[in-house]
PDB file of N, CA and C in Angstrom:
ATOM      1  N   UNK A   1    -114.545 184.393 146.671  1.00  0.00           N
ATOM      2  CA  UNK A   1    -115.683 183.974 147.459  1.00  0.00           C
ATOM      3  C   UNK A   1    -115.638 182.458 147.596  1.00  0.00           C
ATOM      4  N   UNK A   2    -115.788 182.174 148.909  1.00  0.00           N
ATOM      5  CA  UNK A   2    -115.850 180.607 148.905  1.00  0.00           C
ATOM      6  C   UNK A   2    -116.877 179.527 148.491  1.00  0.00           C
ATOM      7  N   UNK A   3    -116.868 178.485 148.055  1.00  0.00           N
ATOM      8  CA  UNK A   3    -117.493 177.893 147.337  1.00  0.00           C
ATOM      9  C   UNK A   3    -119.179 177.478 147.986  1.00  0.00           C
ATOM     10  N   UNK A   4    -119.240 177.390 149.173  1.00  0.00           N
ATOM     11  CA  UNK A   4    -119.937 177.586 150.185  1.00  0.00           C
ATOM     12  C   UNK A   4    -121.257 178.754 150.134  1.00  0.00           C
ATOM     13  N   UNK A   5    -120.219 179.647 150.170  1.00  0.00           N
ATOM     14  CA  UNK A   5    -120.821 181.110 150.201  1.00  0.00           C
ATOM     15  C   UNK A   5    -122.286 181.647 149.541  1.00  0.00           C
ATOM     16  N   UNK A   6    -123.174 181.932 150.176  1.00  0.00           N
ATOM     17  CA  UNK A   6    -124.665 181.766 149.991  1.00  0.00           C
ATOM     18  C   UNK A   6    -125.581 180.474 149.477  1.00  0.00           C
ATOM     19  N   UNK A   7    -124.910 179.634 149.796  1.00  0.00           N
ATOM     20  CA  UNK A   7    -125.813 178.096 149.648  1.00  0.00           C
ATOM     21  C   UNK A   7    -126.268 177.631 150.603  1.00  0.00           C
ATOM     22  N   UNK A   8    -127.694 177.485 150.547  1.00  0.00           N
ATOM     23  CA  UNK A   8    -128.874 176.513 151.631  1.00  0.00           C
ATOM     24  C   UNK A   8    -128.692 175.396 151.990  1.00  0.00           C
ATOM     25  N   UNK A   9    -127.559 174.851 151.122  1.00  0.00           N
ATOM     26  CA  UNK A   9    -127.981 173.054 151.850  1.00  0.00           C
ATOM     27  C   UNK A   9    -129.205 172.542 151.042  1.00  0.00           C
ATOM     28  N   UNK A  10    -129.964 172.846 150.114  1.00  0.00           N
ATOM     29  CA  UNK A  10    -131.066 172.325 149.462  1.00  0.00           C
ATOM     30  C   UNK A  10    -131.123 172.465 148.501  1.00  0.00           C
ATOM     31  N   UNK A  11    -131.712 171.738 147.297  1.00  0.00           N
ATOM     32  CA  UNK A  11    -131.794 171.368 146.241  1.00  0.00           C
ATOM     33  C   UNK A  11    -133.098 172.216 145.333  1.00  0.00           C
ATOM     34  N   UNK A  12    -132.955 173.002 144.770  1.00  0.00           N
ATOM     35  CA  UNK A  12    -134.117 173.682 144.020  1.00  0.00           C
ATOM     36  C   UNK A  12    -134.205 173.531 142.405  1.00  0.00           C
ATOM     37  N   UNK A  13    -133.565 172.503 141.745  1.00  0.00           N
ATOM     38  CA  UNK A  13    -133.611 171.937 140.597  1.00  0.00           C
ATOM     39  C   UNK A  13    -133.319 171.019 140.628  1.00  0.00           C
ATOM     40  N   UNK A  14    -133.786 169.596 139.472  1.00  0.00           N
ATOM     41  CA  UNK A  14    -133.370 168.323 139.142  1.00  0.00           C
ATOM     42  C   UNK A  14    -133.217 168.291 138.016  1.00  0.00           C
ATOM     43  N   UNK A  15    -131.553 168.480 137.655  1.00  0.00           N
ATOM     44  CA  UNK A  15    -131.148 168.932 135.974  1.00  0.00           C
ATOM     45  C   UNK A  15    -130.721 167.610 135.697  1.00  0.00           C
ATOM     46  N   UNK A  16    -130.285 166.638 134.914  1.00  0.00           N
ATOM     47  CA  UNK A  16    -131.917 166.476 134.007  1.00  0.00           C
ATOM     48  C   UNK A  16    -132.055 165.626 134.566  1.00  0.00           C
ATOM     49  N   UNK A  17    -133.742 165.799 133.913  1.00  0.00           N
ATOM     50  CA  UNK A  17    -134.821 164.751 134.565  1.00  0.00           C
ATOM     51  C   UNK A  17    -135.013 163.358 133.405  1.00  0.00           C
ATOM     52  N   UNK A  18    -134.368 162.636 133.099  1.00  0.00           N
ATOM     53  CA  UNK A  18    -134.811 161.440 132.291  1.00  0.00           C
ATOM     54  C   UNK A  18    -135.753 160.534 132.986  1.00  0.00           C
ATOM     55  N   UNK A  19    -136.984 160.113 132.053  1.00  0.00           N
ATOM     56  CA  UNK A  19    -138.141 160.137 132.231  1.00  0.00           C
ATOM     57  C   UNK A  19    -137.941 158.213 132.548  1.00  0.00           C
ATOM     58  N   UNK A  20    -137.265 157.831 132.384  1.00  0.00           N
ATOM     59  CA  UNK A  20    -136.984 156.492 131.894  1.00  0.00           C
ATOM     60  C   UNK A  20    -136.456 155.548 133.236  1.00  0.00           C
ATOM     61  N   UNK A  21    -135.541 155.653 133.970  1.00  0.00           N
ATOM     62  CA  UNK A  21    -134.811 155.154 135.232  1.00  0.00           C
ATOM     63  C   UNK A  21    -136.406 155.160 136.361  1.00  0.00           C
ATOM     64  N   UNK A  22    -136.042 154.053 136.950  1.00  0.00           N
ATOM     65  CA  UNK A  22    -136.813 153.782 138.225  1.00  0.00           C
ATOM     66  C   UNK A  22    -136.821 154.843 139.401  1.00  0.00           C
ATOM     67  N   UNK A  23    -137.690 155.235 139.696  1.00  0.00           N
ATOM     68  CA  UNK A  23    -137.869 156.392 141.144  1.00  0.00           C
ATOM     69  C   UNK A  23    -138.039 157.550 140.160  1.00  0.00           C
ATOM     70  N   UNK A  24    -137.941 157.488 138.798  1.00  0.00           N
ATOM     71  CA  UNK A  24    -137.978 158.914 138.183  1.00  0.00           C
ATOM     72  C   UNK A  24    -139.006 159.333 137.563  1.00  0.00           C
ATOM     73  N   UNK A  25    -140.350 159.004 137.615  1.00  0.00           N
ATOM     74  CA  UNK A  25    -141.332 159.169 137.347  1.00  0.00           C
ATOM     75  C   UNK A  25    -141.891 160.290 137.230  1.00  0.00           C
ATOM     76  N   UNK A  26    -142.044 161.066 136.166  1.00  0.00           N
ATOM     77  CA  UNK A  26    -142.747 162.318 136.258  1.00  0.00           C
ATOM     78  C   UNK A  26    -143.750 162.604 137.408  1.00  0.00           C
ATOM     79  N   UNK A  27    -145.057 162.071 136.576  1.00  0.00           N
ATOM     80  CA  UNK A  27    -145.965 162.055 137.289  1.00  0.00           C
ATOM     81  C   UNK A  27    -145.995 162.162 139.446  1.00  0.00           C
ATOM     82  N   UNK A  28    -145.605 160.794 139.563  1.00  0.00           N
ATOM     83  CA  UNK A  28    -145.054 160.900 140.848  1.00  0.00           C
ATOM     84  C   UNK A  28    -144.497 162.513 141.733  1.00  0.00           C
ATOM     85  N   UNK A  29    -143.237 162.279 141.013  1.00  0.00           N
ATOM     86  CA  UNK A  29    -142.624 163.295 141.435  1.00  0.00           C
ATOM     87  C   UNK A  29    -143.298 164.673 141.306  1.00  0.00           C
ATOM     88  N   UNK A  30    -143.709 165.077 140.282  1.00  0.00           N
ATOM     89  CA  UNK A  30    -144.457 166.506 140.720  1.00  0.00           C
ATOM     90  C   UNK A  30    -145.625 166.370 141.481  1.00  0.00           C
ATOM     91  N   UNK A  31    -146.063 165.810 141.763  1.00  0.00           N
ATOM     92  CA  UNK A  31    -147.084 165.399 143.194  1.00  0.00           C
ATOM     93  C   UNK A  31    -146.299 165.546 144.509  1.00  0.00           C
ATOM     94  N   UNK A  32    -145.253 164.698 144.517  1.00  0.00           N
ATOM     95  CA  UNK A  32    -144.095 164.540 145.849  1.00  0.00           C
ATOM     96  C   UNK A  32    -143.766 166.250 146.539  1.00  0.00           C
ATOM     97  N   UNK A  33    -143.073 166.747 145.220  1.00  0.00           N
ATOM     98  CA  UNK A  33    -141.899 168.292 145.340  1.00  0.00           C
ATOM     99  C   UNK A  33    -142.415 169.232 144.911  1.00  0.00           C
ATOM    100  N   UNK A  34    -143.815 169.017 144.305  1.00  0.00           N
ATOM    101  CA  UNK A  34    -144.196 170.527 143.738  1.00  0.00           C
ATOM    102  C   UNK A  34    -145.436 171.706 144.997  1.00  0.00           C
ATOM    103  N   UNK A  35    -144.942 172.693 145.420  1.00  0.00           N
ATOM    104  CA  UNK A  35    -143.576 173.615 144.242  1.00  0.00           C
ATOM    105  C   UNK A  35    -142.471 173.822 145.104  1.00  0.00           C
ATOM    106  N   UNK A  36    -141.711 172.316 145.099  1.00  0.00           N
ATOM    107  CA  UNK A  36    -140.451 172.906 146.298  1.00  0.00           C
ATOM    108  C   UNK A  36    -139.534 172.334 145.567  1.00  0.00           C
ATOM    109  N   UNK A  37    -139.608 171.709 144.568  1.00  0.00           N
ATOM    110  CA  UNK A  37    -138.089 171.364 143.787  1.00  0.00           C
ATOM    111  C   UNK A  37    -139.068 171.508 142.322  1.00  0.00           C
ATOM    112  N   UNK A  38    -138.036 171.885 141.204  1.00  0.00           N
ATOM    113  CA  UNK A  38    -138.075 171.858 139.769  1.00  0.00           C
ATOM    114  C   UNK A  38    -137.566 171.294 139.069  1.00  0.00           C
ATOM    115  N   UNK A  39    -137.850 170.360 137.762  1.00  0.00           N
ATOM    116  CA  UNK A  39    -137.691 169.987 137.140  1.00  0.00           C
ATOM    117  C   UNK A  39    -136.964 170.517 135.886  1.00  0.00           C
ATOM    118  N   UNK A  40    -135.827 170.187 135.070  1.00  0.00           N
ATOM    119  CA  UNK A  40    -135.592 170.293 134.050  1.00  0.00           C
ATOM    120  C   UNK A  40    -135.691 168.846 133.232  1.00  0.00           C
ATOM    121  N   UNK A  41    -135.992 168.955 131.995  1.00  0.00           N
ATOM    122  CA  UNK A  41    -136.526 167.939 131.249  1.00  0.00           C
ATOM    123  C   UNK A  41    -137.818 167.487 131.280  1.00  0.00           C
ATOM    124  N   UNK A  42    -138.387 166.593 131.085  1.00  0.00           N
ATOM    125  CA  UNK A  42    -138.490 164.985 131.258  1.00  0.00           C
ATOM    126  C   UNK A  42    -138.892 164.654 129.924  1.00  0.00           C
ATOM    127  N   UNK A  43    -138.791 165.361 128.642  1.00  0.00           N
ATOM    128  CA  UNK A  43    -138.940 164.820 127.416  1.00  0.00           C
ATOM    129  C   UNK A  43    -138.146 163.476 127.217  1.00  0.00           C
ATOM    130  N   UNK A  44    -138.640 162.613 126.792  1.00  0.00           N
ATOM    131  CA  UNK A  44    -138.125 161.476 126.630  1.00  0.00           C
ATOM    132  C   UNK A  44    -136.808 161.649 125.371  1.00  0.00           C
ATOM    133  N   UNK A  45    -135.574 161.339 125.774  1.00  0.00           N
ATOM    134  CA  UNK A  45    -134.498 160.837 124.284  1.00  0.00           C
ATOM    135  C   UNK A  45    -133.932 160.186 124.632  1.00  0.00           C
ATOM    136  N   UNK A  46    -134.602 159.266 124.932  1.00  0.00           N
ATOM    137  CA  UNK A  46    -134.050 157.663 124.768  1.00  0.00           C
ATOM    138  C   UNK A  46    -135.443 156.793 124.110  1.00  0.00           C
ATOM    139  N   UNK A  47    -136.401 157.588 124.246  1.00  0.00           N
ATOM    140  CA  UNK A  47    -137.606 156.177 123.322  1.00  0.00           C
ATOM    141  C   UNK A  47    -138.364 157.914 122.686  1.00  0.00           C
ATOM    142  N   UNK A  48    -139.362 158.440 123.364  1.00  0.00           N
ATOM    143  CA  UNK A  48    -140.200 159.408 122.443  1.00  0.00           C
ATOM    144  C   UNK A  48    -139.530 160.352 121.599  1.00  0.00           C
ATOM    145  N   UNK A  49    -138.587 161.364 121.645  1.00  0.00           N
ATOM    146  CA  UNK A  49    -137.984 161.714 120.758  1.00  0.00           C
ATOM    147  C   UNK A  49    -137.296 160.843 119.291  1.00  0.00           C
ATOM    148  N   UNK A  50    -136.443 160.139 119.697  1.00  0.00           N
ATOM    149  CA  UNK A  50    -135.945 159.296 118.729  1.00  0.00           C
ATOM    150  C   UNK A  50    -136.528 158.300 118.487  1.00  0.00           C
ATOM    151  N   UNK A  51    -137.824 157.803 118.773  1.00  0.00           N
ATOM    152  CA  UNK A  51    -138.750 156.368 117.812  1.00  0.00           C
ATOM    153  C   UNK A  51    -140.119 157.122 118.203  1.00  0.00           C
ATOM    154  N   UNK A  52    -140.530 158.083 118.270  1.00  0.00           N
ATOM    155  CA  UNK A  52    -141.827 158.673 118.134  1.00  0.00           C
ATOM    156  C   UNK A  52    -142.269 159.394 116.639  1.00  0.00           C
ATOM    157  N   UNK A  53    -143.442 159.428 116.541  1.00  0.00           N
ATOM    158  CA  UNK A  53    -143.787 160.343 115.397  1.00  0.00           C
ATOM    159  C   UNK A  53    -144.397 162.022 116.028  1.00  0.00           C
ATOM    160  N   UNK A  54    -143.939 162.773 115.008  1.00  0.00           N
ATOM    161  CA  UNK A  54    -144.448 163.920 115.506  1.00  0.00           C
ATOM    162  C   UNK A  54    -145.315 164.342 116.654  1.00  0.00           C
ATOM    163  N   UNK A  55    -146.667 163.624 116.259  1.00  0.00           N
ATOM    164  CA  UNK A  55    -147.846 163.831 116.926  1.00  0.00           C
ATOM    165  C   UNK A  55    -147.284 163.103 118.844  1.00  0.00           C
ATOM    166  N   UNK A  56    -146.553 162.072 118.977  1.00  0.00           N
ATOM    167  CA  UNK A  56    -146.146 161.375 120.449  1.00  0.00           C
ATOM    168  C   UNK A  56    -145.191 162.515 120.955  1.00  0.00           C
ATOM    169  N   UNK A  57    -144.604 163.018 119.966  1.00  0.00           N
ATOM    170  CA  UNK A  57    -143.739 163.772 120.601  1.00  0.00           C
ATOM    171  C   UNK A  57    -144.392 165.322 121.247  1.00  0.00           C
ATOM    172  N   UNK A  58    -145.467 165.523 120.415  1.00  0.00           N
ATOM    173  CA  UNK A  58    -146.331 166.749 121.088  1.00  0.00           C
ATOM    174  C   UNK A  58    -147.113 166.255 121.990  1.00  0.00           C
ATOM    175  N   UNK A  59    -147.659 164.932 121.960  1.00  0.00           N
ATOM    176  CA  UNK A  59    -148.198 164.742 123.273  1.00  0.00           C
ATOM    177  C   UNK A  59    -147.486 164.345 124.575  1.00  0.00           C
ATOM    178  N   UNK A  60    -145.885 164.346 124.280  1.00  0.00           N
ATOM    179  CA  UNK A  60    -145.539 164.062 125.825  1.00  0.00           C
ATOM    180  C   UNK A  60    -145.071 165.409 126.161  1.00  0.00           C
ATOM    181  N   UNK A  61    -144.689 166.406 125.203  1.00  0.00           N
ATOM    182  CA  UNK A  61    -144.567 167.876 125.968  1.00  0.00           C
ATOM    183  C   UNK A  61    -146.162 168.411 126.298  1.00  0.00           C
ATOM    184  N   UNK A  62    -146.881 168.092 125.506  1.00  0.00           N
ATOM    185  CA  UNK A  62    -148.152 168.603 126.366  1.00  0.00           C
ATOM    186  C   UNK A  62    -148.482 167.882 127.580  1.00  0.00           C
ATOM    187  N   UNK A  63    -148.539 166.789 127.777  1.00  0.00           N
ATOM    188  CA  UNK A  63    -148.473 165.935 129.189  1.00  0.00           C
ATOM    189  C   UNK A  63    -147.812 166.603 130.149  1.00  0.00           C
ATOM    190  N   UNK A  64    -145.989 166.606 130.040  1.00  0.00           N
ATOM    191  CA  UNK A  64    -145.327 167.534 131.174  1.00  0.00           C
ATOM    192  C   UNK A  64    -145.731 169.132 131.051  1.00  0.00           C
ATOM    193  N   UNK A  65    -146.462 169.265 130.070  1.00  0.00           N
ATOM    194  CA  UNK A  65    -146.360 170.793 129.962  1.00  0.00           C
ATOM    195  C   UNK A  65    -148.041 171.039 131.294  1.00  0.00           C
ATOM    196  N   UNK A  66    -148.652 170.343 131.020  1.00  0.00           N
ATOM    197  CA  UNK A  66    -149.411 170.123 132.007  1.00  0.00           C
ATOM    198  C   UNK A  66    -149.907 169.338 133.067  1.00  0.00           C
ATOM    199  N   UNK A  67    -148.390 168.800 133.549  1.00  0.00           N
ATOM    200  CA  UNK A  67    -148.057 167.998 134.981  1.00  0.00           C
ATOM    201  C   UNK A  67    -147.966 169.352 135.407  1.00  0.00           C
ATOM    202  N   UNK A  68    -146.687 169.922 135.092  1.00  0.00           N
ATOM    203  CA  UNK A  68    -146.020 170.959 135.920  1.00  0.00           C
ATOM    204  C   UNK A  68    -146.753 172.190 135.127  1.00  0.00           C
ATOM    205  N   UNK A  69    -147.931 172.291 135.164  1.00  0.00           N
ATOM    206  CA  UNK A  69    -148.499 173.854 135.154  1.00  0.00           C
ATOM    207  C   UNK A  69    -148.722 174.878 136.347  1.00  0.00           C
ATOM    208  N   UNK A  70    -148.017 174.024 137.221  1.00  0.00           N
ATOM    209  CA  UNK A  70    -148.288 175.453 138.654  1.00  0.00           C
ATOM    210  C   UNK A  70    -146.893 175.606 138.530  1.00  0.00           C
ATOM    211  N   UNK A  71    -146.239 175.303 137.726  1.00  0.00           N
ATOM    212  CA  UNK A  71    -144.774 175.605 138.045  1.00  0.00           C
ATOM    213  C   UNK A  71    -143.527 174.233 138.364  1.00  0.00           C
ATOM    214  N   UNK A  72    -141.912 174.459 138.549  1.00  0.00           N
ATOM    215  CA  UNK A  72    -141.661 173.933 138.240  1.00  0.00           C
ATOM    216  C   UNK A  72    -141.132 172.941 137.353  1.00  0.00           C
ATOM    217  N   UNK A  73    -140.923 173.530 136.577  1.00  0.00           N
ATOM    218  CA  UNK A  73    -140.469 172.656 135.413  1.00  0.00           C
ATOM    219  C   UNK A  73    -140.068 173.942 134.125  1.00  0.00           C
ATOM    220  N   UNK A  74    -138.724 173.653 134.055  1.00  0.00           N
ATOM    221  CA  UNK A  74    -137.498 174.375 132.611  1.00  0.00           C
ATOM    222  C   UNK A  74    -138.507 173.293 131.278  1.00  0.00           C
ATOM    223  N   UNK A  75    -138.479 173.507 130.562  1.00  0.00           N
ATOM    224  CA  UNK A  75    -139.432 172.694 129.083  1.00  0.00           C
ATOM    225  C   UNK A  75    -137.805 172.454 128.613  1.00  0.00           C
ATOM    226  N   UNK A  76    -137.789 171.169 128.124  1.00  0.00           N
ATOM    227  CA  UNK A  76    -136.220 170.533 128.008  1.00  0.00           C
ATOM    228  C   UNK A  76    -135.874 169.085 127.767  1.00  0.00           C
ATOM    229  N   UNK A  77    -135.218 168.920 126.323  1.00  0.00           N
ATOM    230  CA  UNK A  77    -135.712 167.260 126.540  1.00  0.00           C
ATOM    231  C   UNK A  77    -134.654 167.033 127.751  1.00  0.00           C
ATOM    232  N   UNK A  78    -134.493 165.433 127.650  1.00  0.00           N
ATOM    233  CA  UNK A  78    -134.668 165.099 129.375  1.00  0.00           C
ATOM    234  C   UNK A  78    -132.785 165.150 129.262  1.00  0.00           C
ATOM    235  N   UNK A  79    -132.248 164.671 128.339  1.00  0.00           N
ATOM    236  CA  UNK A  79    -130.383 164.770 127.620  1.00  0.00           C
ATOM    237  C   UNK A  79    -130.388 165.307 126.740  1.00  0.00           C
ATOM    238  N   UNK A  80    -128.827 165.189 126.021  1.00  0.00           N
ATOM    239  CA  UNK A  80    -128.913 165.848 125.062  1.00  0.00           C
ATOM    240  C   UNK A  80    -129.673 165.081 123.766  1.00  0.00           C
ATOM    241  N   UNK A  81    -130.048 165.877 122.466  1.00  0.00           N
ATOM    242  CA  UNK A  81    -130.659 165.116 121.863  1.00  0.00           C
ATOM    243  C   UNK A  81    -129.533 164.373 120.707  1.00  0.00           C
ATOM    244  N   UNK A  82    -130.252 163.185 120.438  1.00  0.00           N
ATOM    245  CA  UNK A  82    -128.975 161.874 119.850  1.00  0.00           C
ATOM    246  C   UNK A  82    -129.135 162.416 118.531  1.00  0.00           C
ATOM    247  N   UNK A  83    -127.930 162.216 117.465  1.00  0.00           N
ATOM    248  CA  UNK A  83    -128.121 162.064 116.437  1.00  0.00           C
ATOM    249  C   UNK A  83    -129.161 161.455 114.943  1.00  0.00           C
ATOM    250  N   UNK A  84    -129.428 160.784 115.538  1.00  0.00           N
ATOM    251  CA  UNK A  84    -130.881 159.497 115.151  1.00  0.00           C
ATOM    252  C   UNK A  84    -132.160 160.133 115.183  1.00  0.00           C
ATOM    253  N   UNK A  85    -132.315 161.622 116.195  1.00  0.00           N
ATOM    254  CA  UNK A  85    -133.641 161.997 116.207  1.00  0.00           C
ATOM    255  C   UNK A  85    -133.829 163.153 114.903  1.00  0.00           C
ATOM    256  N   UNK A  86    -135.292 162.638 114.745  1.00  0.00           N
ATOM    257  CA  UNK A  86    -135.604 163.306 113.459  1.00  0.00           C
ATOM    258  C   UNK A  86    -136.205 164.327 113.818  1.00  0.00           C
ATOM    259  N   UNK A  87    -135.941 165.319 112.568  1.00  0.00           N
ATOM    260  CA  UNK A  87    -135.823 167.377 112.819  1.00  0.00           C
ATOM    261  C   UNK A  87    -137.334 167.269 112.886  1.00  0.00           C
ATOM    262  N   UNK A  88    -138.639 166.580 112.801  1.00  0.00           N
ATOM    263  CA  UNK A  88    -139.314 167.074 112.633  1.00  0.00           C
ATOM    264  C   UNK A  88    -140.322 166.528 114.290  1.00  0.00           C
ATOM    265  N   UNK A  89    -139.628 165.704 114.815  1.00  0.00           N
ATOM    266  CA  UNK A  89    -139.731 165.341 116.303  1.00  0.00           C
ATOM    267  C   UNK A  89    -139.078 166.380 116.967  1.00  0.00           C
ATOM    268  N   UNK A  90    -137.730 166.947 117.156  1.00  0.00           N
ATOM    269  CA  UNK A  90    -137.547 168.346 117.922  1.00  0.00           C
ATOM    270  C   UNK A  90    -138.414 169.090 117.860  1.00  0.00           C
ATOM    271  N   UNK A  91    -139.055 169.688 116.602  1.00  0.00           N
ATOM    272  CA  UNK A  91    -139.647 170.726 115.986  1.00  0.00           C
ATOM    273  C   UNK A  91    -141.001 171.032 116.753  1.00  0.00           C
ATOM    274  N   UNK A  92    -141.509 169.637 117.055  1.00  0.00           N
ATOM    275  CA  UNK A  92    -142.764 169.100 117.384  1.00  0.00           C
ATOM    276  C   UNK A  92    -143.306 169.363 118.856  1.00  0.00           C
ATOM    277  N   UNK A  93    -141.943 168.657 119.306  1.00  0.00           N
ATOM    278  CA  UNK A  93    -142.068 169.860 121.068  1.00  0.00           C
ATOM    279  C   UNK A  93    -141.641 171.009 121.430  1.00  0.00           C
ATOM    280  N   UNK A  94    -140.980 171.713 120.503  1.00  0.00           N
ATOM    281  CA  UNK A  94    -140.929 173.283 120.870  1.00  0.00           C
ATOM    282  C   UNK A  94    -142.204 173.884 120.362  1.00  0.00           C
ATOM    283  N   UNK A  95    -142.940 173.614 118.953  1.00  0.00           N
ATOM    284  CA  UNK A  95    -143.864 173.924 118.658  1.00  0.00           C
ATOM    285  C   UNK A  95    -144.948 174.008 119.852  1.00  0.00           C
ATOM    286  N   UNK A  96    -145.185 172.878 120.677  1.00  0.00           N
ATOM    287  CA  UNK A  96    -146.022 172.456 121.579  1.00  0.00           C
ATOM    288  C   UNK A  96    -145.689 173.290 122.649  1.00  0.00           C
ATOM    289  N   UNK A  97    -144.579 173.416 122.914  1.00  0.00           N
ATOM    290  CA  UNK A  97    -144.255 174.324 124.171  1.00  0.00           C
ATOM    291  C   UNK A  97    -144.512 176.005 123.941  1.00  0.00           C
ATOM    292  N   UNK A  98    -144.364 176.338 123.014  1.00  0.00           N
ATOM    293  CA  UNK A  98    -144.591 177.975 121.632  1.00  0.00           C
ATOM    294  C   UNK A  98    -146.035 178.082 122.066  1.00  0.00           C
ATOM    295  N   UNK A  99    -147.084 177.363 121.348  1.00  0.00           N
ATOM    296  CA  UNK A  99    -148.309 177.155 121.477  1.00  0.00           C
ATOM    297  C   UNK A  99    -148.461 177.514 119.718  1.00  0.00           C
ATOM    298  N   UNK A 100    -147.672 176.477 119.223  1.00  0.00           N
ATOM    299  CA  UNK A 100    -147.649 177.034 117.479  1.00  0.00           C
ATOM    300  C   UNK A 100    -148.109 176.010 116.900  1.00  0.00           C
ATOM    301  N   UNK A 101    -148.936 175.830 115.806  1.00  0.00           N
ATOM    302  CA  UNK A 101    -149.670 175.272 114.954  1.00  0.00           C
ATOM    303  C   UNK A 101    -148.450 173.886 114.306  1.00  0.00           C
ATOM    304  N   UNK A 102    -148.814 172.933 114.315  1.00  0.00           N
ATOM    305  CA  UNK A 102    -147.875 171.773 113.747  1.00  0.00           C
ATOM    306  C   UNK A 102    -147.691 172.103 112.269  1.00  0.00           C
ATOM    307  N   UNK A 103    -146.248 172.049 112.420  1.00  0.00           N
ATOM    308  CA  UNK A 103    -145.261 172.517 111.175  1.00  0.00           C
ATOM    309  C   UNK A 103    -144.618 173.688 111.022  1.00  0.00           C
ATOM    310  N   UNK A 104    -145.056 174.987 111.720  1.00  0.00           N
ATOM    311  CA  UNK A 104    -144.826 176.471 111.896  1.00  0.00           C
ATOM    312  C   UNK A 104    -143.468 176.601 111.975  1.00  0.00           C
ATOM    313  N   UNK A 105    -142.779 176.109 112.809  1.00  0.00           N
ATOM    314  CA  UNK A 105    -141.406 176.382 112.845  1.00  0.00           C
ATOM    315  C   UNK A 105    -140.620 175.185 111.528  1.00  0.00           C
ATOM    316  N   UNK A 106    -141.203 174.415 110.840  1.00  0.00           N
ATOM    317  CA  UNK A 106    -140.540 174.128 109.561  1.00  0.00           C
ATOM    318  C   UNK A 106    -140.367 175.188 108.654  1.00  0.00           C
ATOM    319  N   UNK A 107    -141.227 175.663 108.910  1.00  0.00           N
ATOM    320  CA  UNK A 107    -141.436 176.579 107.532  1.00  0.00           C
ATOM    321  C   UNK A 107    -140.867 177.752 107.613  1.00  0.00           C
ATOM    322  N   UNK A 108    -140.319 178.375 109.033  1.00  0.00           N
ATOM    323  CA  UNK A 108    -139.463 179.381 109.020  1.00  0.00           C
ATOM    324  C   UNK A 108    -137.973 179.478 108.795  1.00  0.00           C
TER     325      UNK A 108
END
């Protein structure tokens, strides 16, 4: 099948979304494209993941988690995550994205 073969010509994801670069503004942007393009990411790992404390890190997945509540948006930090980030900052936005009590997934 050719490479071509059932593609629109249009863009229906923005894999990844780093929250950080100019024109890339969360906020903005799901105002602009929503619900005609989707987001993957925009968890911060370049500043909120790796120099946040727990609690920053649940409030910026709750923030995107409720930018993009009509849709739109994969839950995802924004790259991969760096070595430097601490287990209990990952933990913190999946928890948030789960809808699980802070610490729940430590303890499993």
């Amino acid at each position: 099948m050719p490479a071509s073969a059932g593609m629109t010509g249009t863009l229906d994801v923005r894999d990844v979304m780093q929250p950080e670069p100019a024109g890339m503004n969360p906020e903005k942007l799901a105002v602009e494209t929503n619900p005609r393009l989707a987001f993957c990411g925009p968890i911060s790992t370049q500043q909120t993941l790796p120099f946040g404390t727990p609690e920053d890190c649940r409030a910026e997945a709750r923030h995107r988690l409720h930018l993009f509540r009509n849709g739109g948006y994969i839950f995802s930090p924004a790259h991969c995550i760096q070595a430097n980030t601490r287990l209990e900052n990952i933990l913190a936005i999946y928890e948030e994205a789960l809808g699980l009590e802070p610490g729940t997934l430590a303890q499993r």
